[in-house]
Protein backbone atom coordinates (compact mmCIF):
# COMPACT_ATOMS: atom_id res chain seq x y z
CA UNK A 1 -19.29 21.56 -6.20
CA UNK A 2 -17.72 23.69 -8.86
CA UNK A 3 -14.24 24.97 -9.04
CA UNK A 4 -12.96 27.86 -10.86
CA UNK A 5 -9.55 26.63 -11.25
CA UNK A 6 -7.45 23.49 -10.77
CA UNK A 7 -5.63 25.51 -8.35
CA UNK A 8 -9.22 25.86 -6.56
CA UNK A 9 -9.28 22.14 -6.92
CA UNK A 10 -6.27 21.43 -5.56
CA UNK A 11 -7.05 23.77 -2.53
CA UNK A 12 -10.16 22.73 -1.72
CA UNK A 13 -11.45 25.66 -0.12
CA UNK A 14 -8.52 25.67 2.12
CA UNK A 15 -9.28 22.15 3.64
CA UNK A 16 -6.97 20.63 0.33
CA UNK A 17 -4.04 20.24 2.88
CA UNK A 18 -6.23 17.77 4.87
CA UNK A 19 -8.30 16.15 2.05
CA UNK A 20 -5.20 15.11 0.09
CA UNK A 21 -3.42 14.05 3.10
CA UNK A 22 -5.90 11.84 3.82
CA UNK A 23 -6.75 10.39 -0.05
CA UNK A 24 -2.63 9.93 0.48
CA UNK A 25 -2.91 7.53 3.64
CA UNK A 26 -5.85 6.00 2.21
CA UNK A 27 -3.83 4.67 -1.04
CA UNK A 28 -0.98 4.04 1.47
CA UNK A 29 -3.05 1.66 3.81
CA UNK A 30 -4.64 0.06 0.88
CA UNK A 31 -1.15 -0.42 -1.10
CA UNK A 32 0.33 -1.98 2.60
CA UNK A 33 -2.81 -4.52 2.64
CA UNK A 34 -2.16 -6.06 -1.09
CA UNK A 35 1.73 -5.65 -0.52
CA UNK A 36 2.08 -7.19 2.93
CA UNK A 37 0.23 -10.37 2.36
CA UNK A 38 2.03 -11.09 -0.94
CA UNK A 39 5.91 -10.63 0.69
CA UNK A 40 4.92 -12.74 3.56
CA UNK A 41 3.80 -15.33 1.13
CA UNK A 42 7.07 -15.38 -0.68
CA UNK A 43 8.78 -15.54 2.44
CA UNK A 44 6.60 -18.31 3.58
CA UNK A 45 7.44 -20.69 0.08
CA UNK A 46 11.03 -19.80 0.85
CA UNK A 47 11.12 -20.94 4.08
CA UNK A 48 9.02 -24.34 3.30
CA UNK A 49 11.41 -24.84 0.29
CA UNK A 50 14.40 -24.20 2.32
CA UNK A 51 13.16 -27.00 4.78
CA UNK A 52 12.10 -29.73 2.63
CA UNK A 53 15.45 -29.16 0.64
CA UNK A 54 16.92 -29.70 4.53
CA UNK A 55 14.81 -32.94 4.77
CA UNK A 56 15.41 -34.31 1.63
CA UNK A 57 19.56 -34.07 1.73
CA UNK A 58 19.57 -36.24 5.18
């Protein structure tokens, strides 16, 4: 496919709308899969550290 323009590029012969939308909830799905695991593992050392801190001071 060739495109006159970026402007043509962008619009993608009036179906942009939709493919950007969906390169946009693409990158937002894959961004939420690396992001999720990693805060949920910080939260998870936190809590562990929390408890054997707990454990150790009785």
């Amino acid at each position: 496919m060739s495109f006159a323009s970026f402007s043509d590029f962008v619009a993608m012969g009036q179906h942009g709308l939709y493919v950007w939308s969906a390169y946009g909830i693409c990158l937002a799905v894959l961004a939420l899969n690396v992001a999720l695991p990693l805060t949920a593992r910080r939260r998870y050392l936190q809590q562990e550290a929390r408890r054997l801190r707990r454990e150790n001071s009785k």
